[in-house]
N, C-alpha and C. Protein backbone atom coordinates (compact mmCIF):
# COMPACT_ATOMS: atom_id res chain seq x y z
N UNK A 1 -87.97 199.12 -7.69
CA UNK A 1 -89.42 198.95 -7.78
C UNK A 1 -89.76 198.03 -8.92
N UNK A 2 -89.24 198.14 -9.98
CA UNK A 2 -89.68 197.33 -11.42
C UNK A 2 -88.79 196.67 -11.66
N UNK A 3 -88.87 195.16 -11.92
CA UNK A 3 -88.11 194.59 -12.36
C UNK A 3 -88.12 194.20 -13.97
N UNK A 4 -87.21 195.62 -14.49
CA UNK A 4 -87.47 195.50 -15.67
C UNK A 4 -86.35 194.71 -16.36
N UNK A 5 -86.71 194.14 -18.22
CA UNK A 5 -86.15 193.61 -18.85
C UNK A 5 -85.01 195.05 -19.16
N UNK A 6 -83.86 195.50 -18.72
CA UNK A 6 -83.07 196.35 -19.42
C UNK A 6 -82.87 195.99 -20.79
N UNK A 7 -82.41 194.58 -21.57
CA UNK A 7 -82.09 194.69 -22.81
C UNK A 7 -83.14 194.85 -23.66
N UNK A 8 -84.25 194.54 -22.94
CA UNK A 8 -85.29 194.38 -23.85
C UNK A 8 -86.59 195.38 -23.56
N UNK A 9 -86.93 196.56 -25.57
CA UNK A 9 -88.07 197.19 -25.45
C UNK A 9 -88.83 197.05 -26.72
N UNK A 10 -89.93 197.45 -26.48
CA UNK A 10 -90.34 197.57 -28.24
C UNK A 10 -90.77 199.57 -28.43
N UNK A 11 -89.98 199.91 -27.38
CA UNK A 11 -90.47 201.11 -27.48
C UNK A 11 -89.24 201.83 -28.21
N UNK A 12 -89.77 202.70 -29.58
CA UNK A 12 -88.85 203.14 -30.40
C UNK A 12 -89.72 204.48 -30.59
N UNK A 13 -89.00 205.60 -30.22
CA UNK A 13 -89.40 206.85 -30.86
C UNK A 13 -90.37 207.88 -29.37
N UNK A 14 -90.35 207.09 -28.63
CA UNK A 14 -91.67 207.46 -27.42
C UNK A 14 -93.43 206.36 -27.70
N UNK A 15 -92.86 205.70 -28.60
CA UNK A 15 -94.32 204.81 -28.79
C UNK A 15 -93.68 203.89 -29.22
N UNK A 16 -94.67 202.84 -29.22
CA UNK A 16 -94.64 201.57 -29.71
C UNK A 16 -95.88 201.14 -30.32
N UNK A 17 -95.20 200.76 -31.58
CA UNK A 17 -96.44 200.22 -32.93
C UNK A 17 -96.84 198.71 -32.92
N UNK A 18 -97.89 198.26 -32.82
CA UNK A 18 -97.53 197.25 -33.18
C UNK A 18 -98.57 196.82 -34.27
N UNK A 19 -98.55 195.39 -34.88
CA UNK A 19 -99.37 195.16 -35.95
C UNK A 19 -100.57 194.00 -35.11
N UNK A 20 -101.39 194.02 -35.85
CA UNK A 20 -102.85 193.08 -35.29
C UNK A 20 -102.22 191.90 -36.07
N UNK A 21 -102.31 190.87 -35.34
CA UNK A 21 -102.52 189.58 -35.99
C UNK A 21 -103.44 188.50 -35.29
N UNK A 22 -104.02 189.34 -34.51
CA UNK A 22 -104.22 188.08 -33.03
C UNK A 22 -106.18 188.37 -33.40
N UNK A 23 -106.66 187.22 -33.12
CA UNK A 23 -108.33 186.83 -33.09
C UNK A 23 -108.86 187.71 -31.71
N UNK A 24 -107.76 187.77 -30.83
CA UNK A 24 -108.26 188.23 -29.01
C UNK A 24 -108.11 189.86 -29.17
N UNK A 25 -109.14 190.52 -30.17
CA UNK A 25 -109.14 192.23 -30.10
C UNK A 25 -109.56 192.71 -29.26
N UNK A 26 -110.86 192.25 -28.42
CA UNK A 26 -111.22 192.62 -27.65
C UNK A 26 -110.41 193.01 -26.11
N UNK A 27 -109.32 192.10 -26.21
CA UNK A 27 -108.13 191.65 -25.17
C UNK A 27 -107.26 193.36 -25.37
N UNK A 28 -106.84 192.63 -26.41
CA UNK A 28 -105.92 193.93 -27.27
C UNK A 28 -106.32 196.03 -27.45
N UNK A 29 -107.41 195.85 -27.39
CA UNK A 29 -108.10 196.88 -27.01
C UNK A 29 -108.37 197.58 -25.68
N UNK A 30 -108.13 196.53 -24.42
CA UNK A 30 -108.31 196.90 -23.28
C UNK A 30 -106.90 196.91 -23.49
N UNK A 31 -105.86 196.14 -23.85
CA UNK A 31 -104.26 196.65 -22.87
C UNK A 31 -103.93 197.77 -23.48
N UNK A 32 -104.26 198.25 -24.80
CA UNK A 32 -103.72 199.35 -25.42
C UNK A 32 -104.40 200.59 -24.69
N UNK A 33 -105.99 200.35 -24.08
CA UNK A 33 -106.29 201.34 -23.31
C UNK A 33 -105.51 201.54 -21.88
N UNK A 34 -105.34 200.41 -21.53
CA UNK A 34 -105.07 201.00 -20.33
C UNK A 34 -103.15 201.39 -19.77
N UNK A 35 -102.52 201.07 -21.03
CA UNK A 35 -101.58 201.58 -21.32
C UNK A 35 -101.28 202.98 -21.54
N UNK A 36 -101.92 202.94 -22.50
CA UNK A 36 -102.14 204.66 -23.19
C UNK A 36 -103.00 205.51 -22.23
N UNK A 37 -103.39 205.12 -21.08
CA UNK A 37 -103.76 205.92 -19.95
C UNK A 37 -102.62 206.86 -19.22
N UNK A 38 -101.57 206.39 -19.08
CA UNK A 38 -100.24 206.67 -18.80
C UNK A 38 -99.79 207.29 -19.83
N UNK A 39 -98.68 208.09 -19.05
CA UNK A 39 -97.50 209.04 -19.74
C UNK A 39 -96.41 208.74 -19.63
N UNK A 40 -95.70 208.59 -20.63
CA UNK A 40 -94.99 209.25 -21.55
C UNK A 40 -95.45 208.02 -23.37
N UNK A 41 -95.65 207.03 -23.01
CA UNK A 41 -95.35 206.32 -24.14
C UNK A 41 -96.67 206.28 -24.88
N UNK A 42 -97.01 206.09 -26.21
CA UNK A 42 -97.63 205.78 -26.95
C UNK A 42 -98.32 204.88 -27.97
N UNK A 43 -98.85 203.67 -27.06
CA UNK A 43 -99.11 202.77 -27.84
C UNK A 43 -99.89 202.55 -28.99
N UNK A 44 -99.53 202.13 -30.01
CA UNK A 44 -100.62 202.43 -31.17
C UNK A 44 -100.69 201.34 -32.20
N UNK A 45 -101.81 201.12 -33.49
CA UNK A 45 -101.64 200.25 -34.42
C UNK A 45 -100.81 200.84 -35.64
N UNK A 46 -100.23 199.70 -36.47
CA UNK A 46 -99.66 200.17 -37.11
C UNK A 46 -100.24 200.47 -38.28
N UNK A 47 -99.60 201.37 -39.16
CA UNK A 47 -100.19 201.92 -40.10
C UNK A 47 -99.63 201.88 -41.39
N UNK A 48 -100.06 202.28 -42.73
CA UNK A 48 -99.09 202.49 -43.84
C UNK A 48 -98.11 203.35 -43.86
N UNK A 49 -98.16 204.29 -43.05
CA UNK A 49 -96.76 205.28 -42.88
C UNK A 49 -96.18 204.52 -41.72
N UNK A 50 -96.51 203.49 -41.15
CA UNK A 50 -95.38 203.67 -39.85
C UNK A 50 -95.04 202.18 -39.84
N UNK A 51 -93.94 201.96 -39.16
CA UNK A 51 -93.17 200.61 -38.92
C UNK A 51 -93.39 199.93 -37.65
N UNK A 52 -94.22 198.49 -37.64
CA UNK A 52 -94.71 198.04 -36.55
C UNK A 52 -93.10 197.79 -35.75
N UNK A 53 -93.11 198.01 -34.08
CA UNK A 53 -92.40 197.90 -33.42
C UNK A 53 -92.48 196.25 -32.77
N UNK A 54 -93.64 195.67 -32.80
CA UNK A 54 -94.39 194.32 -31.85
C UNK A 54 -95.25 194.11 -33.26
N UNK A 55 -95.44 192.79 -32.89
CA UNK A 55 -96.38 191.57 -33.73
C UNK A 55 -96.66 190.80 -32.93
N UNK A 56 -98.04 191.41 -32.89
CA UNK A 56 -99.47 190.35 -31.85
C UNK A 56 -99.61 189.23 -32.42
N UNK A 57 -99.72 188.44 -32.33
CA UNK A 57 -100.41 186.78 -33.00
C UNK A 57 -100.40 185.81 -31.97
N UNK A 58 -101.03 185.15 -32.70
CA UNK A 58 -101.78 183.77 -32.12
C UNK A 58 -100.81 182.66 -32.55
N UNK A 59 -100.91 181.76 -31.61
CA UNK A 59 -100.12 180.15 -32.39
C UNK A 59 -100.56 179.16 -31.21
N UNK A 60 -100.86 178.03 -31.57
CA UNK A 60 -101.73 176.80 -30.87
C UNK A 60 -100.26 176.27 -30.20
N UNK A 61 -100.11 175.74 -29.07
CA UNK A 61 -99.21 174.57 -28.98
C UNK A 61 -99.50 173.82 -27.16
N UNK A 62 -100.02 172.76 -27.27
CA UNK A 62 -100.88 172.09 -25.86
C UNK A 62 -99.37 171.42 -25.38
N UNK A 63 -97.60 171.64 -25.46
CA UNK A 63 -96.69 171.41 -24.84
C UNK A 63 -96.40 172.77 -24.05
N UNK A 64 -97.03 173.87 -24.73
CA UNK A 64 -97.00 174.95 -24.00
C UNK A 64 -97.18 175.30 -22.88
N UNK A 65 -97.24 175.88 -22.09
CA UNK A 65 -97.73 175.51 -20.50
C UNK A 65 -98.46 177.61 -20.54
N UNK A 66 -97.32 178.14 -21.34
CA UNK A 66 -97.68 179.13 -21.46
C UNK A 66 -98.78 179.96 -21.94
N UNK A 67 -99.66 180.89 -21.31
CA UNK A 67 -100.95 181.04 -22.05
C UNK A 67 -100.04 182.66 -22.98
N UNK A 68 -99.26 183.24 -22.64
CA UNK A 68 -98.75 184.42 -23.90
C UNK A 68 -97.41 184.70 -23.39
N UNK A 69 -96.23 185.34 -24.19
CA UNK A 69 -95.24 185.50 -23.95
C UNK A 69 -94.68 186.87 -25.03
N UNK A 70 -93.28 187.31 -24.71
CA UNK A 70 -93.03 188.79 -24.96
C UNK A 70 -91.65 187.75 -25.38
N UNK A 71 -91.11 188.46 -26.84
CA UNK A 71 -89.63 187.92 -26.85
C UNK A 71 -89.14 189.12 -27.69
N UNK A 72 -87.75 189.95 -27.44
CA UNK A 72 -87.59 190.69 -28.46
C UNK A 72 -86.60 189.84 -29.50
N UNK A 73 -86.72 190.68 -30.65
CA UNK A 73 -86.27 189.66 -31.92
C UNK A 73 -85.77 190.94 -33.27
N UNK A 74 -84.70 190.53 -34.10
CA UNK A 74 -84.64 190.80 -35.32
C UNK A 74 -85.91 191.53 -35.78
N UNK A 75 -85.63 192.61 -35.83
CA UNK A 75 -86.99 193.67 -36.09
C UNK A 75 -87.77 193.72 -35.35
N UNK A 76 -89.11 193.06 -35.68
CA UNK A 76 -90.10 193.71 -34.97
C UNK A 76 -90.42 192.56 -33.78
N UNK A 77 -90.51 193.02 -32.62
CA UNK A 77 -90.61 192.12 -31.27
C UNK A 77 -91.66 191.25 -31.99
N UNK A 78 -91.93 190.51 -30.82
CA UNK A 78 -93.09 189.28 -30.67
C UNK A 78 -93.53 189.08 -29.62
N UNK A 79 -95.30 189.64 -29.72
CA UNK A 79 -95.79 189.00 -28.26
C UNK A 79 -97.03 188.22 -29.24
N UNK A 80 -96.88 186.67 -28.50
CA UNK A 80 -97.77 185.48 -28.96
C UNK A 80 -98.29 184.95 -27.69
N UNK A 81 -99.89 184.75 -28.33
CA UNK A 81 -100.84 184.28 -27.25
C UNK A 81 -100.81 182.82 -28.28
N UNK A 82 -101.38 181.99 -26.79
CA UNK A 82 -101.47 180.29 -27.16
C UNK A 82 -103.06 180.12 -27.19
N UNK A 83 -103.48 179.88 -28.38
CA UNK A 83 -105.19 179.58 -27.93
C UNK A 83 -105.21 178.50 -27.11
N UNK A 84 -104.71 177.22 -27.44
CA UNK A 84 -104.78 176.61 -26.45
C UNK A 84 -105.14 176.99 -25.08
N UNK A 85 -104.62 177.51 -24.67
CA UNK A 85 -105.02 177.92 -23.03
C UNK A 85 -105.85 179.42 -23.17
N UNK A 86 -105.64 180.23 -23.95
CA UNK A 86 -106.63 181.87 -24.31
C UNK A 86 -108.23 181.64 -24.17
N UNK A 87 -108.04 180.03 -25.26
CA UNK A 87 -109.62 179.85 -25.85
C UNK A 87 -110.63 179.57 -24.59
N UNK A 88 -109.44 178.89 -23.68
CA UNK A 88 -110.57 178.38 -22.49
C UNK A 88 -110.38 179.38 -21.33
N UNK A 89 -110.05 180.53 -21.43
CA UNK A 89 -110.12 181.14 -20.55
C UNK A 89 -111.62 182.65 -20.45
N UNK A 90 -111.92 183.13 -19.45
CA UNK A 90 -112.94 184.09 -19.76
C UNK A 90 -112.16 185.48 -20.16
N UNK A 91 -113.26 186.20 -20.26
CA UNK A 91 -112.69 187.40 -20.60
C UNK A 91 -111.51 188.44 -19.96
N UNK A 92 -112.30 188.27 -18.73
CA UNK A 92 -110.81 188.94 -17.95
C UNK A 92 -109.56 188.37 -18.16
N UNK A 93 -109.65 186.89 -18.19
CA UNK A 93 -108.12 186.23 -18.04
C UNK A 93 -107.38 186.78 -19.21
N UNK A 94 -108.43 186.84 -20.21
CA UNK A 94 -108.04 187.07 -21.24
C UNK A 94 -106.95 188.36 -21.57
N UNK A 95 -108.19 189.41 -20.89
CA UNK A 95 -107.54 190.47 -20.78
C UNK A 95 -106.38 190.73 -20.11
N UNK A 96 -106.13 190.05 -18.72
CA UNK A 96 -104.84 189.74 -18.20
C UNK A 96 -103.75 189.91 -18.82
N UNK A 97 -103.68 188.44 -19.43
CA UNK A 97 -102.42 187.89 -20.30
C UNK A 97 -102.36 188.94 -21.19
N UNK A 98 -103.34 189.40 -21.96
CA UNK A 98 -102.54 190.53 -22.85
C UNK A 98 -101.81 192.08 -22.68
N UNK A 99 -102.70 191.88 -21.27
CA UNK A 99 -102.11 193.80 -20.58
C UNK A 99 -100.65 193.45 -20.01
N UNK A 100 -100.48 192.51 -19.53
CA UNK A 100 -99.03 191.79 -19.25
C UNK A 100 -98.03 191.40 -20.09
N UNK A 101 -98.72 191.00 -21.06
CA UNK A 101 -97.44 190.94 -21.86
C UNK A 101 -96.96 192.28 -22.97
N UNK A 102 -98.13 193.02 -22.76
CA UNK A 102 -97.93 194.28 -23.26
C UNK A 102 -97.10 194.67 -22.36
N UNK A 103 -97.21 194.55 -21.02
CA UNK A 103 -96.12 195.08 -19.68
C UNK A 103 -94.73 194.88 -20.43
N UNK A 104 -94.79 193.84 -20.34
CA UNK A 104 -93.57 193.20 -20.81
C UNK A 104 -92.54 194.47 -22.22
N UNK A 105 -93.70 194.23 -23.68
CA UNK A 105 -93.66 195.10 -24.25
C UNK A 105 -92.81 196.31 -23.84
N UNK A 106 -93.24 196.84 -23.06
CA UNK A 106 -92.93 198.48 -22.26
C UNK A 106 -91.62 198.30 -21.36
N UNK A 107 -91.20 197.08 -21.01
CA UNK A 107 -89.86 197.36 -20.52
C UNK A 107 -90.21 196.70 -18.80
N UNK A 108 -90.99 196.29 -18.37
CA UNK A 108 -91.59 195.90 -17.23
C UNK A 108 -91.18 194.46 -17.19
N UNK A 109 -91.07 194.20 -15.65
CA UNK A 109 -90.72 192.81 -15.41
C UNK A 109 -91.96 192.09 -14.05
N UNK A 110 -92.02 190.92 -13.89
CA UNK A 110 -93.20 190.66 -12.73
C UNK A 110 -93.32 191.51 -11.78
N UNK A 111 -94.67 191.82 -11.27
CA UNK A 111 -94.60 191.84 -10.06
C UNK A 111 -95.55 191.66 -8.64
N UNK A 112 -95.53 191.97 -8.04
CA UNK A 112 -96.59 190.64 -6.84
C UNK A 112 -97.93 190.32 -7.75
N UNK A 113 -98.41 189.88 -6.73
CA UNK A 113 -99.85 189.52 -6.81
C UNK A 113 -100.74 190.31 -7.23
N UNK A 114 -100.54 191.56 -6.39
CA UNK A 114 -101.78 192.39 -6.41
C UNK A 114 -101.64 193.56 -7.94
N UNK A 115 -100.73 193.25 -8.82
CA UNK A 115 -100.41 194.11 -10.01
C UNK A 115 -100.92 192.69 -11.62
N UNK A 116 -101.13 193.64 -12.65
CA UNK A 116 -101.09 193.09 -13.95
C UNK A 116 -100.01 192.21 -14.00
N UNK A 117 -98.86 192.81 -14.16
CA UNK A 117 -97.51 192.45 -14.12
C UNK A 117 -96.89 191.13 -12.91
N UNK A 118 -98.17 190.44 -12.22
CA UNK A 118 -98.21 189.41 -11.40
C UNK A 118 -97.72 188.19 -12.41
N UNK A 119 -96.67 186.91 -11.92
CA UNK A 119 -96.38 186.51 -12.82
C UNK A 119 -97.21 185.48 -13.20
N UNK A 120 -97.97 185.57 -12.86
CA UNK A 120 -99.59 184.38 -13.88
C UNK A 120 -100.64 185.17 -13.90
N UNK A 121 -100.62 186.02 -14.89
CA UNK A 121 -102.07 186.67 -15.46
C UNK A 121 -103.18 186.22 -15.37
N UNK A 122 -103.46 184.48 -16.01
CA UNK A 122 -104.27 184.27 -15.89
C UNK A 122 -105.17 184.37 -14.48
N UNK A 123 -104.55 183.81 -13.15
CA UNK A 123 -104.20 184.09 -12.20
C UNK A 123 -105.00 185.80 -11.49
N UNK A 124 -104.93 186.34 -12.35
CA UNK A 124 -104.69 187.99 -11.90
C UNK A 124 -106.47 187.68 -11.06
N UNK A 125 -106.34 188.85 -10.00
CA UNK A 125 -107.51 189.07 -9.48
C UNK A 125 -108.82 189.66 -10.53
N UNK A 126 -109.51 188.97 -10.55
CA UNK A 126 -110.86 189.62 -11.83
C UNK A 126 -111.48 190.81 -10.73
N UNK A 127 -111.46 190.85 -9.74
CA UNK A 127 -112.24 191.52 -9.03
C UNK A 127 -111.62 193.33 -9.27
N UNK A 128 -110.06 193.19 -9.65
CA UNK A 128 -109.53 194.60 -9.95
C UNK A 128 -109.50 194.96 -11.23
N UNK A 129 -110.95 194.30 -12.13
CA UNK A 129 -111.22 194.39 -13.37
C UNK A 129 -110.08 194.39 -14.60
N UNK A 130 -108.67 193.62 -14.05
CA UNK A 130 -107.81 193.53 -15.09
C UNK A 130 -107.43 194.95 -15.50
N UNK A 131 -107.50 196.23 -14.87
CA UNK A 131 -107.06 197.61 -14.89
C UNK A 131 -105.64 197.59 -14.18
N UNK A 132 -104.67 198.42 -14.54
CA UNK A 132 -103.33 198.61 -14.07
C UNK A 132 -103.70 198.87 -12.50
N UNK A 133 -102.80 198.53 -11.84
CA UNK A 133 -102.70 198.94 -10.46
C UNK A 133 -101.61 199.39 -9.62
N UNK A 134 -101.21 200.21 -8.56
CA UNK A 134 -100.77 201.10 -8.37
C UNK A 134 -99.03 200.45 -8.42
N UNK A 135 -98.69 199.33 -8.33
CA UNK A 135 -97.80 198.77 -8.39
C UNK A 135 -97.35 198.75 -10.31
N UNK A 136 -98.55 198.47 -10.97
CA UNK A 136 -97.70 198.48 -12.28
C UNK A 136 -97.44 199.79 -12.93
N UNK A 137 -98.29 200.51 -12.28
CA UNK A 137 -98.62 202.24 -12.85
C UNK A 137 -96.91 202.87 -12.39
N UNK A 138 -96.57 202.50 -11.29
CA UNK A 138 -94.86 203.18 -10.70
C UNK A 138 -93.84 202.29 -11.37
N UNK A 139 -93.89 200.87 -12.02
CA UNK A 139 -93.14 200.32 -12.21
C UNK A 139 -92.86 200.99 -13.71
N UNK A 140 -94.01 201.18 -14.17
CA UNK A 140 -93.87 202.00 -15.85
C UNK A 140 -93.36 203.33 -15.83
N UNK A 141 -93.73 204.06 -14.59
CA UNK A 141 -93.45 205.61 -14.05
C UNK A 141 -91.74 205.45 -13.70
N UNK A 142 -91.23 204.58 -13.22
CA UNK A 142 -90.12 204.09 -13.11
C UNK A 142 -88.87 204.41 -14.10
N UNK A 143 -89.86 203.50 -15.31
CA UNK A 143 -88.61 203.21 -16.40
C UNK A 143 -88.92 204.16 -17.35
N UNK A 144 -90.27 204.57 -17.67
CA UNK A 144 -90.28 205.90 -18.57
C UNK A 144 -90.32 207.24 -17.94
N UNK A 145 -90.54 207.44 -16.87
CA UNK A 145 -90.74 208.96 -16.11
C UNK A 145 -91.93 209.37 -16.23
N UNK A 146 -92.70 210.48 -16.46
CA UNK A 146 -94.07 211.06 -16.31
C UNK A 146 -94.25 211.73 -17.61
């Protein structure tokens, strides 16, 4: 069902922390909601007691083609949005690209059209208000269980 990244999670402990660096909160606020709608994992900001797992940020680059991307790395992962392509997009798209690459985040890999996890967010249907759908909800049910 999910074509997930096996080597790659930012999920440590049953949650995943990550730190704000990114201008797109409003973005960031819907994927963490509609993440944390689901069970088992726990997405959250990071805090003075706790160790970010992911680092949100921003970085410009118009060779990019990419509007955000998920890479794991030496400590704490990296998911980076491109304003370049973010800035000109509306809100939903917006929201898209970030609930997706939060997918990503969680251990999730593309999938059709009709899911978040579609592989061009921007792309994603606005009409299914950028909310998880029943395809990304089993692909997460998948790799974490209930």
């Amino acid at each position: 069902m999910s074509l997930e990244k096996a080597h790659c999670t930012s999920v440590d402990g049953g949650e995943l922390v990550y730190d704000d660096f990114t201008k797109y909160n409003n973005s960031l606020s819907h994927a963490v909601n509609q993440w944390n709608s689901l069970n088992p994992i726990n997405v959250k900001a990071d805090t003075a007691s706790t160790y970010a797992d992911l680092d949100v940020s921003d970085y410009t680059s118009s060779s990019d083609s990419r509007a955000g991307w998920f890479d794991c790395s030496a400590g704490a992962d990296d998911l980076k949005l491109n304003t370049h392509h973010m800035d000109g997009f509306n809100d939903s798209q917006k929201h898209a690209v970030m609930t997706h690459e939060f997918g990503h985040a969680l251990k999730l890999g593309h999938g059709p059209e009709i899911a978040v996890m579609d592989a061009c967010p921007p792309c994603y249907n606005p009409n299914m208000s950028n909310n998880l759908q029943s395809w990304d909800i089993n692909a997460y049910h998948n790799v974490w269980g209930y």
